[in-house]
N, C-alpha and C. Protein backbone atom coordinates (compact mmCIF):
# COMPACT_ATOMS: atom_id res chain seq x y z
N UNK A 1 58.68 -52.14 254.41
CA UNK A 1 57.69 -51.27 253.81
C UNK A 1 57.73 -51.36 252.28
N UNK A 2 58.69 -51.43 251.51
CA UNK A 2 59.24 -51.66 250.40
C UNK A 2 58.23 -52.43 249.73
N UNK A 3 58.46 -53.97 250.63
CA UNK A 3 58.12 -55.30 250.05
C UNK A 3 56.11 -55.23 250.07
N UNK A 4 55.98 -54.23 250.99
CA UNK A 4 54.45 -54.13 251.32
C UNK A 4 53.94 -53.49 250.41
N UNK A 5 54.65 -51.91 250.07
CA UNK A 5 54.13 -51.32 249.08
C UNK A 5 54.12 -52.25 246.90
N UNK A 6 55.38 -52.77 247.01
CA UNK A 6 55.58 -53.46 245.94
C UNK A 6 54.19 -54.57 246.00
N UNK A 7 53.79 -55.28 246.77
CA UNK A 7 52.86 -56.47 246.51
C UNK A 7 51.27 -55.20 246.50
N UNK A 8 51.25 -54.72 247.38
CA UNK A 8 50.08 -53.32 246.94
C UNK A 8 50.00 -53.41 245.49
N UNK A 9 50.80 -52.97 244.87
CA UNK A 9 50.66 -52.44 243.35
C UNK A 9 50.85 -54.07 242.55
N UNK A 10 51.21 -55.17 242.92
CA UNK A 10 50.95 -56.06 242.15
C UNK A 10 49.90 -56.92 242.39
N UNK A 11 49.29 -56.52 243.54
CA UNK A 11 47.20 -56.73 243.54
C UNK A 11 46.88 -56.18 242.88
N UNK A 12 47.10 -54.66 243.02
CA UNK A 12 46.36 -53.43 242.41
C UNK A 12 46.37 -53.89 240.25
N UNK A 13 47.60 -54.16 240.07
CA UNK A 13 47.67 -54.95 238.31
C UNK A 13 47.20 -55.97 238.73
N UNK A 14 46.81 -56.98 239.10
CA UNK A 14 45.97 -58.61 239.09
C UNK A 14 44.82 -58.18 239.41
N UNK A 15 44.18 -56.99 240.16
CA UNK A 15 42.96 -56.60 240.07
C UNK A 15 42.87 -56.43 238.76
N UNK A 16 43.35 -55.15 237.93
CA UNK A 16 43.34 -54.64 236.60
C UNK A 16 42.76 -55.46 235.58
N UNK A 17 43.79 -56.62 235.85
CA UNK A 17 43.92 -57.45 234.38
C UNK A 17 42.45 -58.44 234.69
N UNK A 18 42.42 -58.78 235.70
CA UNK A 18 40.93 -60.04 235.75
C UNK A 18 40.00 -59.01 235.95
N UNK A 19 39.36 -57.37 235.79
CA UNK A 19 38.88 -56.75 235.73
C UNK A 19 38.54 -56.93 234.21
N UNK A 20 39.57 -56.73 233.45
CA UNK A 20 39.62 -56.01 232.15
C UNK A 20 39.85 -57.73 231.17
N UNK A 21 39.95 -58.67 231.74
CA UNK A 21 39.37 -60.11 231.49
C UNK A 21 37.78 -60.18 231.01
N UNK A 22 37.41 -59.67 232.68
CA UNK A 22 35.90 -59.95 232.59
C UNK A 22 35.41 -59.26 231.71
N UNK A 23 35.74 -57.87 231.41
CA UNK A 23 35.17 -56.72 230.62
C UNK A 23 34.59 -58.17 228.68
N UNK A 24 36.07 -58.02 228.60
CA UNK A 24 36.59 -59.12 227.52
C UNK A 24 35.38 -60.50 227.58
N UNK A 25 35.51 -61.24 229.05
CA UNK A 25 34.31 -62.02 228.71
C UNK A 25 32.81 -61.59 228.51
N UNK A 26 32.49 -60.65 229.20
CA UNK A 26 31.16 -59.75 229.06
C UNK A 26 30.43 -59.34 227.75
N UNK A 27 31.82 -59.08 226.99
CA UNK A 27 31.50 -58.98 225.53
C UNK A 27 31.87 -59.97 224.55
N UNK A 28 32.41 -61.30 224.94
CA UNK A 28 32.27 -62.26 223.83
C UNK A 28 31.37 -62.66 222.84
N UNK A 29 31.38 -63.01 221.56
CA UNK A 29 30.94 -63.04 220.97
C UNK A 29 29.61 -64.68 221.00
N UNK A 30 30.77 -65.40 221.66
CA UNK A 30 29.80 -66.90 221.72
C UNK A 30 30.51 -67.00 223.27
N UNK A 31 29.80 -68.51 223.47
CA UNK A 31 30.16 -69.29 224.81
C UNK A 31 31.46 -70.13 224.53
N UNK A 32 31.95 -70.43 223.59
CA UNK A 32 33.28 -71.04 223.44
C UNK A 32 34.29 -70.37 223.84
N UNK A 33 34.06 -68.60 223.22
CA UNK A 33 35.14 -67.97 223.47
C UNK A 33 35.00 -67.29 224.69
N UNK A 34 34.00 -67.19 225.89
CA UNK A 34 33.65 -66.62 226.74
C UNK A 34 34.41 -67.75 227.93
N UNK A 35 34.24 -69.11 227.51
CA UNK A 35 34.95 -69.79 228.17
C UNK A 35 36.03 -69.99 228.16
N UNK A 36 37.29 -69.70 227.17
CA UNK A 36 38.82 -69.89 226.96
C UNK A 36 38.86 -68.14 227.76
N UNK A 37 37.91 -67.74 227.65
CA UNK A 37 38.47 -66.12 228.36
C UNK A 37 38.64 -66.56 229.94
N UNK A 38 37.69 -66.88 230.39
CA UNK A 38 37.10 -67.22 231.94
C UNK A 38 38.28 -68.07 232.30
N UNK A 39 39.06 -69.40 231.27
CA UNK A 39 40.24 -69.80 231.65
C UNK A 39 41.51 -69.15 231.89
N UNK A 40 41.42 -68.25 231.06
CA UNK A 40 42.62 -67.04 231.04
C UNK A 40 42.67 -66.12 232.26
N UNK A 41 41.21 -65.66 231.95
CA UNK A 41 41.05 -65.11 233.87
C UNK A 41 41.43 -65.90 234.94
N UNK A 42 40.95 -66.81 234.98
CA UNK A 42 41.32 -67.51 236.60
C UNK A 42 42.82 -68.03 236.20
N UNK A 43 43.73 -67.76 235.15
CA UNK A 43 44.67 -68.10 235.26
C UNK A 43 45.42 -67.14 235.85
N UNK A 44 45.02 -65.71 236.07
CA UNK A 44 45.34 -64.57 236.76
C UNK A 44 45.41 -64.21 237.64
N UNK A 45 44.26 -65.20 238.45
CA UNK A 45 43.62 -64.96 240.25
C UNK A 45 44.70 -65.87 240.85
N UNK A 46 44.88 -65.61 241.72
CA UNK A 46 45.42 -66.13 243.05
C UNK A 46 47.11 -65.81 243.34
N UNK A 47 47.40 -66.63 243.99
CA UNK A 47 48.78 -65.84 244.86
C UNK A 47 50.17 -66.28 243.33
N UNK A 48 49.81 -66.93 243.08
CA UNK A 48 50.77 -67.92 241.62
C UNK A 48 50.53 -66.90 240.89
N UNK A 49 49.95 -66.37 240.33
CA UNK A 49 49.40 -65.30 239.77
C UNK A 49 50.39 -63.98 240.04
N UNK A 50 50.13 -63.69 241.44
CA UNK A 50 50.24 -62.73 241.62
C UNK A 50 52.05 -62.30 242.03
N UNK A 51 52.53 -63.65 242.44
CA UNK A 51 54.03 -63.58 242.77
C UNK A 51 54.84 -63.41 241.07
N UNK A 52 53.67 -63.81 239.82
CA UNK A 52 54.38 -64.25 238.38
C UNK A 52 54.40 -62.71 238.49
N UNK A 53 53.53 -61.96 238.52
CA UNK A 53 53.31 -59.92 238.14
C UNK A 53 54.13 -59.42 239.11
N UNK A 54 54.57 -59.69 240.42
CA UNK A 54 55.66 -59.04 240.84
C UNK A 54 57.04 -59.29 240.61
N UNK A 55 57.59 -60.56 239.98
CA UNK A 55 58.90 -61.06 238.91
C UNK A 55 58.81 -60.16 238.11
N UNK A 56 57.66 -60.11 237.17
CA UNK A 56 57.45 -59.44 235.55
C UNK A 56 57.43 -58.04 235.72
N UNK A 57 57.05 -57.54 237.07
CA UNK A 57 57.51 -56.08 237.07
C UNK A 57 58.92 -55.80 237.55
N UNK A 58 59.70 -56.64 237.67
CA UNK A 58 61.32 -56.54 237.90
C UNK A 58 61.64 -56.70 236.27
N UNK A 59 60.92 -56.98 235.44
CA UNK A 59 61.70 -56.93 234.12
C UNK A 59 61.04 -56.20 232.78
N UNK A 60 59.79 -55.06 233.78
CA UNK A 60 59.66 -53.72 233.70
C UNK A 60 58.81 -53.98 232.47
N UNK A 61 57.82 -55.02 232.44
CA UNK A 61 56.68 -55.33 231.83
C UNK A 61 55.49 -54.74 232.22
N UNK A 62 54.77 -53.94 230.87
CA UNK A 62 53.91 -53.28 231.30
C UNK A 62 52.67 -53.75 231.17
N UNK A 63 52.37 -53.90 232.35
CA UNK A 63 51.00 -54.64 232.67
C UNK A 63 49.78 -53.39 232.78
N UNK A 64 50.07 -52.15 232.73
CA UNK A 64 48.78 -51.57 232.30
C UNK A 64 48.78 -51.29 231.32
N UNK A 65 49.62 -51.77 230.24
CA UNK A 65 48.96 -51.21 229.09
C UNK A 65 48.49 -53.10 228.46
N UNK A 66 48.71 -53.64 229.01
CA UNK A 66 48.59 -54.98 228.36
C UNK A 66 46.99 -55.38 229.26
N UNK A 67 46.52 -54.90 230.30
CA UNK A 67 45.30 -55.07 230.94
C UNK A 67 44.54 -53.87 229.89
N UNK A 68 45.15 -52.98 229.14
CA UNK A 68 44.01 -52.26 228.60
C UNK A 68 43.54 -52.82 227.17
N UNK A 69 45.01 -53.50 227.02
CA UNK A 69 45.06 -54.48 225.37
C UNK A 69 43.80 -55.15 225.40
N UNK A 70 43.81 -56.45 226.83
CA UNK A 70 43.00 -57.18 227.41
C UNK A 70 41.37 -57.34 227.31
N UNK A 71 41.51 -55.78 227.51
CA UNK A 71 39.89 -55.47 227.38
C UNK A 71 38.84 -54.97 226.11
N UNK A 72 40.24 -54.64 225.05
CA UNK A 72 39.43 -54.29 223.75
C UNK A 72 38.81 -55.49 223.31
N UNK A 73 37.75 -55.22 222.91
CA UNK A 73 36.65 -57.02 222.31
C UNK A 73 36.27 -56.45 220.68
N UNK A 74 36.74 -55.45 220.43
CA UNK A 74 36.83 -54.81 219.04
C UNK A 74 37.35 -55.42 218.10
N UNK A 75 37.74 -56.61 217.46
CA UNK A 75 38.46 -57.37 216.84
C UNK A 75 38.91 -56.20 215.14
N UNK A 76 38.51 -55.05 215.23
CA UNK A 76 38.91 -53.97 214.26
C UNK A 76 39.89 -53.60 214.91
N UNK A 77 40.09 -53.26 215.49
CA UNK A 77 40.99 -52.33 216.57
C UNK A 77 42.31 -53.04 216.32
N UNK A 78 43.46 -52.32 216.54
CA UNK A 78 44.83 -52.17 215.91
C UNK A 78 45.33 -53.21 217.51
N UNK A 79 45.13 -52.68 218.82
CA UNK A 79 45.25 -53.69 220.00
C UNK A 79 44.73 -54.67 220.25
N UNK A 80 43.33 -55.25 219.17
CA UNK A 80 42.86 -55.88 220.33
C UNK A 80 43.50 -57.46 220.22
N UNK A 81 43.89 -58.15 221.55
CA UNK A 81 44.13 -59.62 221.49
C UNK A 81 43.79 -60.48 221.74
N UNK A 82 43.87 -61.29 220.16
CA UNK A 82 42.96 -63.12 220.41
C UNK A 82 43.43 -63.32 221.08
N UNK A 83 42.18 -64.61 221.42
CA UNK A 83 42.61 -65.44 222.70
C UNK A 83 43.88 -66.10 222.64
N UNK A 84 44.48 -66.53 221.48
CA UNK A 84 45.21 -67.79 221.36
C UNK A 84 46.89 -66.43 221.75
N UNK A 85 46.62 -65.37 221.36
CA UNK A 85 47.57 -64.33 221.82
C UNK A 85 47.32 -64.01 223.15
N UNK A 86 46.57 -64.11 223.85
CA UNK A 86 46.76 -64.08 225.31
C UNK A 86 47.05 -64.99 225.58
N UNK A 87 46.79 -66.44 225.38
CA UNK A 87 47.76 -67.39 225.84
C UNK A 87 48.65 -67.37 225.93
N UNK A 88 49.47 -67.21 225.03
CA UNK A 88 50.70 -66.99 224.50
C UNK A 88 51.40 -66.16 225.85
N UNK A 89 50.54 -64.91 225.87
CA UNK A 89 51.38 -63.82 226.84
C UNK A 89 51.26 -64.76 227.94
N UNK A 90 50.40 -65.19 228.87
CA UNK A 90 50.18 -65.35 229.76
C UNK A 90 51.49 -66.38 229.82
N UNK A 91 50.98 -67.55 229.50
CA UNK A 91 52.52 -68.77 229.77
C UNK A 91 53.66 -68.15 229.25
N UNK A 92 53.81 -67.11 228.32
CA UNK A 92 55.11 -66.23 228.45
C UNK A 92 55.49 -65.21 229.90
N UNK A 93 54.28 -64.89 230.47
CA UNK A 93 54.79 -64.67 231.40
C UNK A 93 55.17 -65.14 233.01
N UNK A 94 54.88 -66.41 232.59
CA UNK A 94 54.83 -67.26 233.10
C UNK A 94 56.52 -67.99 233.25
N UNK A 95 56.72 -68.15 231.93
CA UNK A 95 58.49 -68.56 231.73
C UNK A 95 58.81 -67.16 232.08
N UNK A 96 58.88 -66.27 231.84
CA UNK A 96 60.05 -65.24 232.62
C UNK A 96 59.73 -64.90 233.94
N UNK A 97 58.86 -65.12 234.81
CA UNK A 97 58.85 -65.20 236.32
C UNK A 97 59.73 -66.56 237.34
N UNK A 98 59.33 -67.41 235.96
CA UNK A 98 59.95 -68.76 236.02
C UNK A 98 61.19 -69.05 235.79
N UNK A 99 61.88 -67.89 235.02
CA UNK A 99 62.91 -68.24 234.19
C UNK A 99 63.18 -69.61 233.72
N UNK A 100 62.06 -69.96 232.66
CA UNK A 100 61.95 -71.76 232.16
C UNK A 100 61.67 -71.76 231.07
N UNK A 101 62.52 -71.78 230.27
CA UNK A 101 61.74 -71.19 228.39
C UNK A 101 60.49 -72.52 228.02
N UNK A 102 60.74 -73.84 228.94
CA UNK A 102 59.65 -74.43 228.73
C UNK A 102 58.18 -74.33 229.05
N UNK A 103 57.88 -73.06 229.79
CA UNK A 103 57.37 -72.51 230.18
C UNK A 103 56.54 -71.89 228.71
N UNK A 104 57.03 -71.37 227.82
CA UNK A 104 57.07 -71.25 226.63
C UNK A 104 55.76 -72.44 225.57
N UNK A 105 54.61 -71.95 224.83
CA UNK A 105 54.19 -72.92 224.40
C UNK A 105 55.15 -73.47 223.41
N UNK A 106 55.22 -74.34 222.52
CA UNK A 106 56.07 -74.95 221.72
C UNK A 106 56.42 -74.03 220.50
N UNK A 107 55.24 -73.73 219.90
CA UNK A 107 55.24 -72.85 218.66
C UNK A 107 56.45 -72.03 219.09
N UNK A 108 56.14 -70.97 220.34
CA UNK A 108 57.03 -69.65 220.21
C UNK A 108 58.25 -70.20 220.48
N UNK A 109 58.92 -71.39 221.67
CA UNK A 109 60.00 -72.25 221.63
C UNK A 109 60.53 -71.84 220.66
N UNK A 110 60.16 -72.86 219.38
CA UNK A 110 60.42 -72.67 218.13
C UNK A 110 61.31 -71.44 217.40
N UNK A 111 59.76 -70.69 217.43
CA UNK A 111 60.58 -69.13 216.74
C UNK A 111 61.44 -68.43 217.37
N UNK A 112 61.49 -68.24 219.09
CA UNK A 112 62.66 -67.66 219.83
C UNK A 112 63.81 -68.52 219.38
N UNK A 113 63.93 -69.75 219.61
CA UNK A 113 65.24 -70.45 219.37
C UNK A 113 65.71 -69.70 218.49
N UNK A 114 64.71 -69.54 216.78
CA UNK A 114 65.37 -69.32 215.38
C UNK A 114 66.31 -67.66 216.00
N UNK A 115 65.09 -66.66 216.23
CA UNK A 115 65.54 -65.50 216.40
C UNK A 115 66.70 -65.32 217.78
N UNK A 116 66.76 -66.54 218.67
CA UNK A 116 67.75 -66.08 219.15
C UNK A 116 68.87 -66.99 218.12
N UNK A 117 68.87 -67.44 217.09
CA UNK A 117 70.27 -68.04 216.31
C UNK A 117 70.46 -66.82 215.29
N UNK A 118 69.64 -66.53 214.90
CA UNK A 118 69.77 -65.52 213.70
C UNK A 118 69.41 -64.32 214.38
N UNK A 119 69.37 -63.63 215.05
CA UNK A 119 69.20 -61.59 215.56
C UNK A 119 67.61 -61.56 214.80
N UNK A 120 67.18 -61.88 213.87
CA UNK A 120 65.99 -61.22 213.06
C UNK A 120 65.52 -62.39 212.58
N UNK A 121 63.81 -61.95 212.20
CA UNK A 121 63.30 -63.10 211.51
C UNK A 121 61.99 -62.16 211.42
N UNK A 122 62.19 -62.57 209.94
CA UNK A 122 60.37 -61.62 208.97
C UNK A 122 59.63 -62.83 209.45
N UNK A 123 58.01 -62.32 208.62
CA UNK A 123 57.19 -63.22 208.51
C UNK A 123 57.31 -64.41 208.32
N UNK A 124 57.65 -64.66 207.16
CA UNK A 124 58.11 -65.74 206.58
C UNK A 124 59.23 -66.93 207.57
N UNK A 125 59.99 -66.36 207.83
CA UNK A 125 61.07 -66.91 208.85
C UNK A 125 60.28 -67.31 210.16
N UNK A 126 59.40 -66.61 210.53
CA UNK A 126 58.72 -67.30 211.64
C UNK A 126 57.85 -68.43 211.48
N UNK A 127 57.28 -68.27 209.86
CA UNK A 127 56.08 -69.98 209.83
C UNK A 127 56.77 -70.81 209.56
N UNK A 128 58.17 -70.23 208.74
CA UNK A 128 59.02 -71.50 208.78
C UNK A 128 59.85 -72.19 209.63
N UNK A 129 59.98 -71.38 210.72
CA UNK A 129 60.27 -71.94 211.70
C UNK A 129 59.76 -72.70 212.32
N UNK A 130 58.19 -73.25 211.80
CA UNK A 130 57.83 -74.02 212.51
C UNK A 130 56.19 -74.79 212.10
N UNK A 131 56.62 -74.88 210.05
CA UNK A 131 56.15 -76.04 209.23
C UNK A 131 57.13 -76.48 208.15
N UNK A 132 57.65 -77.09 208.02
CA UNK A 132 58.49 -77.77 207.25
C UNK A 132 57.83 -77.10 205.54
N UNK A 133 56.77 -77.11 205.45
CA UNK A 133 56.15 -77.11 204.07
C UNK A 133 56.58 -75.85 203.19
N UNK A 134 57.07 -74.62 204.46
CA UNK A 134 57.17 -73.70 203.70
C UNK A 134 58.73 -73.13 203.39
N UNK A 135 58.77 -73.00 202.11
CA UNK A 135 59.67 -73.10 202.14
C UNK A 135 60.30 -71.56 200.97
N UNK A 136 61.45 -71.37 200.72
CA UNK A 136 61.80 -69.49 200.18
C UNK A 136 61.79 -70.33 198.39
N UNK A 137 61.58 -69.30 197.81
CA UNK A 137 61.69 -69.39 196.40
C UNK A 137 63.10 -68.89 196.12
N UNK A 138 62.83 -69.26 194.47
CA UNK A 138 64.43 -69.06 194.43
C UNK A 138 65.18 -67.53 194.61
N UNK A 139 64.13 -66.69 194.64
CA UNK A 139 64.99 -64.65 194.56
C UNK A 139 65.09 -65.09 196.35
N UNK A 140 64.45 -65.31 197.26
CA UNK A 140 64.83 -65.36 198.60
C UNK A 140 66.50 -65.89 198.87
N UNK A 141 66.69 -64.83 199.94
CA UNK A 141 67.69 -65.43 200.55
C UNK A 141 67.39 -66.48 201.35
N UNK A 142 68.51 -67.78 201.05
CA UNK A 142 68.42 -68.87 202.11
C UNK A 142 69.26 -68.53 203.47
N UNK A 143 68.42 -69.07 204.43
CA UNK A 143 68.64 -68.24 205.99
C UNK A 143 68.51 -70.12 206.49
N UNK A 144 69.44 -70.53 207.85
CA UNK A 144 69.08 -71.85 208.48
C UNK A 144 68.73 -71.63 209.58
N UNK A 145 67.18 -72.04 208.53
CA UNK A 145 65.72 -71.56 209.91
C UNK A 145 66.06 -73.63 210.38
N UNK A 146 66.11 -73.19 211.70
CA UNK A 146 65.77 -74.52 212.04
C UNK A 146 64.30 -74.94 212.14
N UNK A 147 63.69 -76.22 212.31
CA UNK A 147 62.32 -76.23 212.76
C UNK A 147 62.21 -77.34 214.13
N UNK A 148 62.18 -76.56 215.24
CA UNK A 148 62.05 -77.16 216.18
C UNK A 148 60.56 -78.28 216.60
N UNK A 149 59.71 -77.31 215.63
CA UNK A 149 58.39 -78.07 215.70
C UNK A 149 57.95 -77.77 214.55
N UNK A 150 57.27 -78.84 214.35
CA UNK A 150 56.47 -78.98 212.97
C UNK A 150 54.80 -78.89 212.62
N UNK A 151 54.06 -78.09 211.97
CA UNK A 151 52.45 -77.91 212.09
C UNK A 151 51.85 -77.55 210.39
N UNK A 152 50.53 -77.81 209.98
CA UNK A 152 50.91 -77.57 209.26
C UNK A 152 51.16 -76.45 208.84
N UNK A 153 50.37 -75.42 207.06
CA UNK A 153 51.00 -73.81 206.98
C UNK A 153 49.67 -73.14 207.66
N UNK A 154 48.55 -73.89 207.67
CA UNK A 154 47.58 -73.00 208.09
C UNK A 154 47.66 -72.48 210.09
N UNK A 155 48.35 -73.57 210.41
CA UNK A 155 48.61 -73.88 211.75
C UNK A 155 49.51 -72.63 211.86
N UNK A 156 50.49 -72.78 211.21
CA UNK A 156 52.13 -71.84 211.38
C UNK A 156 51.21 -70.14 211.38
N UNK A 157 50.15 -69.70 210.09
CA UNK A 157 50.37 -68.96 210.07
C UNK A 157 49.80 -68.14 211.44
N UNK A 158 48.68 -69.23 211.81
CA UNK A 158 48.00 -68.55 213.11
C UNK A 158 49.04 -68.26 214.35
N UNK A 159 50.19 -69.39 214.63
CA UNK A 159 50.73 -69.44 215.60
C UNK A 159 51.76 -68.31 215.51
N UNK A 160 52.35 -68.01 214.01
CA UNK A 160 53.03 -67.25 213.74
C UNK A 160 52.87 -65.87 214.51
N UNK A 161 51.67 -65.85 213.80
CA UNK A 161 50.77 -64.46 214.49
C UNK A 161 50.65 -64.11 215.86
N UNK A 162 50.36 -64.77 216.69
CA UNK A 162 50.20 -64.83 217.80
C UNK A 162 51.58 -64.43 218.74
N UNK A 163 52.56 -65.45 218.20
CA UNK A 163 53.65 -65.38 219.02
C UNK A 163 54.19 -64.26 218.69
N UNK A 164 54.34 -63.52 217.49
CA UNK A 164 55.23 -62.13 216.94
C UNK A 164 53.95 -61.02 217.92
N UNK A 165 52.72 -61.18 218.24
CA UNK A 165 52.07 -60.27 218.94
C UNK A 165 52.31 -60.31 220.67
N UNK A 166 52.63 -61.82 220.51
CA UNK A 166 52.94 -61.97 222.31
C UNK A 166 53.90 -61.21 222.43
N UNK A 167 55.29 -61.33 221.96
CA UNK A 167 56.67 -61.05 221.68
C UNK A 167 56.76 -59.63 221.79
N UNK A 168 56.09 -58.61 221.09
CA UNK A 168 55.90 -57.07 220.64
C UNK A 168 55.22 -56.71 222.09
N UNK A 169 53.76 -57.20 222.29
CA UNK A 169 53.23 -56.69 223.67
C UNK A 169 53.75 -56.90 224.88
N UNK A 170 54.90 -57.48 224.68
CA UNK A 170 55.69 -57.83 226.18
C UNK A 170 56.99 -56.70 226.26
N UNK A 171 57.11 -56.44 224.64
CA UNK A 171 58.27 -55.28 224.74
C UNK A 171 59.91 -56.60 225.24
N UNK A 172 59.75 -57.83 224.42
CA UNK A 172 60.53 -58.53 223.99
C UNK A 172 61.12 -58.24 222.79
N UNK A 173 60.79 -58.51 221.89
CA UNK A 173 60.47 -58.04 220.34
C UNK A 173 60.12 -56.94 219.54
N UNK A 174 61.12 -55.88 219.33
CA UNK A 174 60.33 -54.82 218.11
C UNK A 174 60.05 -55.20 217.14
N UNK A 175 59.17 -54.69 216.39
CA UNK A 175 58.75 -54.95 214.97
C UNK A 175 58.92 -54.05 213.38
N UNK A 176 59.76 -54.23 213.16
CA UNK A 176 59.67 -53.18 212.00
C UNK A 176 58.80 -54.23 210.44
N UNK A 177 57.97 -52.80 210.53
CA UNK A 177 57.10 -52.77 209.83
C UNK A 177 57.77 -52.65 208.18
N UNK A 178 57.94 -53.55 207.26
CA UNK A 178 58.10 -53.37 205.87
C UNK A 178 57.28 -53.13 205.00
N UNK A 179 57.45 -53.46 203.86
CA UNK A 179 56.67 -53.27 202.65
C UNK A 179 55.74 -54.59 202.18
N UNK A 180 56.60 -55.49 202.29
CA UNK A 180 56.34 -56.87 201.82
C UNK A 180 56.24 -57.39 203.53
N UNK A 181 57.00 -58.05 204.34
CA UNK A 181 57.50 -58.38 205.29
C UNK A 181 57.75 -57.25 206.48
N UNK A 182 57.11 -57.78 207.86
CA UNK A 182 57.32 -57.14 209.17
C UNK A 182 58.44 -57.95 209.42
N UNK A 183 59.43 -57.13 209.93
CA UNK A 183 60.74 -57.66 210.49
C UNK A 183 61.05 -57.64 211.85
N UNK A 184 61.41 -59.01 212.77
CA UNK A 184 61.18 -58.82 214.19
C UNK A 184 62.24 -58.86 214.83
N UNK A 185 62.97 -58.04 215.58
CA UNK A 185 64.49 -58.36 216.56
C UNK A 185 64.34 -57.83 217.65
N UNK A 186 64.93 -58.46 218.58
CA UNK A 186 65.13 -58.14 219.94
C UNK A 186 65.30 -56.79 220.33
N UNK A 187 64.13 -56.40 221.60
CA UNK A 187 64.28 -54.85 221.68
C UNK A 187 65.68 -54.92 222.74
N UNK A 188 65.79 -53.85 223.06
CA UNK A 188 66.84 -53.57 224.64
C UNK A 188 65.94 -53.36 226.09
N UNK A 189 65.59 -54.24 226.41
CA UNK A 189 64.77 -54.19 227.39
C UNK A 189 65.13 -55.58 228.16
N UNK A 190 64.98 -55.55 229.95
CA UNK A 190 65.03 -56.39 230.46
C UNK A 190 64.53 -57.76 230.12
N UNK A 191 63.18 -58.22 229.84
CA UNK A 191 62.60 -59.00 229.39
C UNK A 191 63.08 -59.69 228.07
N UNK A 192 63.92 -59.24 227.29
CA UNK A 192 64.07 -59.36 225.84
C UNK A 192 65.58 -60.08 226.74
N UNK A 193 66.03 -59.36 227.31
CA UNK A 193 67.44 -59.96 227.82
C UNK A 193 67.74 -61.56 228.65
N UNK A 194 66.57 -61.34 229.33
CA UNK A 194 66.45 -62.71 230.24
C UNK A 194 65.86 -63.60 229.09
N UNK A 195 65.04 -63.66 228.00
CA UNK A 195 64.88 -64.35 227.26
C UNK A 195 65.76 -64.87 226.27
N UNK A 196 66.39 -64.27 225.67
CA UNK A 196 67.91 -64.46 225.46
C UNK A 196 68.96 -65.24 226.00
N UNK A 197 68.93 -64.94 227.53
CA UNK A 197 69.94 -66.18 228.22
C UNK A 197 69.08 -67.39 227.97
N UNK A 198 67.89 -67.20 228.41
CA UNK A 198 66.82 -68.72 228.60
C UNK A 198 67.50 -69.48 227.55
N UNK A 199 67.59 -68.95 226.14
CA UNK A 199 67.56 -69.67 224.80
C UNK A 199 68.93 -70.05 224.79
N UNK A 200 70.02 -69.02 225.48
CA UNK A 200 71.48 -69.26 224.75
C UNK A 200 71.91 -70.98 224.95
């Protein structure tokens, strides 16, 4: 009964989220982005899908508040997430059902490796983690950001972005908010933990 009621409620979230998909494609702005949505959706449908949301609710990922993220098309709005940030989540949640950090697109690879070598990593520490070009002036502290992958800064800063939003909406990653610099370290949460071994 357990196992019956548990897959109940992880239709009931894969309904949610390709609900609150469509909402998202309904209101796109063009057909380019209506179509990377429609890919994202059907990356949601079916049983692959649906076995990844009953893993991810063993590591107490909240999928209704991330199906409500889903549906804001408000690009003002403090939640709402690009596409290239739902990617992100999605094949992130994808490696922790999987437990396969390759699972992982490359970019975030990258910046988890750094932040799991170093506990923390600002802004800055994350594009450099992953364009060679950028690099600390001389008042910065020098930190050994590795760069697992290389793009250029305009590339870093988008990917940057994305992955520190995947990271936060999964409740992997807290964010403290600075003055100059948002600072990102591992919350205490299941998800943040299994990602951690992935990297060690």
């Amino acid at each position: 009964m357990t196992n019956a009621k548990r897959t109940v409620k992880a239709e009931t979230i894969q309904a949610n989220i390709v609900k609150a998909l469509q909402a998202r494609i309904d209101a796109a702005p063009n057909a380019n982005q209506a179509d990377n949505l429609t890919r994202e959706r059907q990356c949601f449908e079916g049983s692959s899908a649906l076995a990844m949301i009953e893993k991810c609710k063993a590591l107490e990922v909240d999928f209704q508040a991330l199906a409500r993220k889903f549906e804001i098309a408000d690009k003002s709005n403090a939640d709402f997430v690009a596409v290239y940030a739902l990617q992100k989540i999605r094949k992130a949640l994808f490696a922790l059902a999987l437990n396969s950090r390759a699972s992982f697109d490359k970019y975030s690879n990258s910046i988890i490796q750094n932040l799991c070598d170093l506990q923390d990593l600002n802004t800055k520490h994350t594009r450099m983690s992953i364009c060679n070009a950028i690099e600390f002036d001389e008042l910065e502290q020098v930190r050994t950001i590795k760069r697992y992958h290389n793009c250029s800064e305009s590339t870093a800063s988008t990917q940057s972005s994305s992955t520190r939003m995947m990271l936060n909406y999964l409740n992997i990653c807290a964010v403290a908010k600075g003055r100059k610099n948002d600072v990102m370290t591992f919350a205490d949460t299941l998800a943040a933990k299994q990602v951690q071994t992935m990297f060690a």
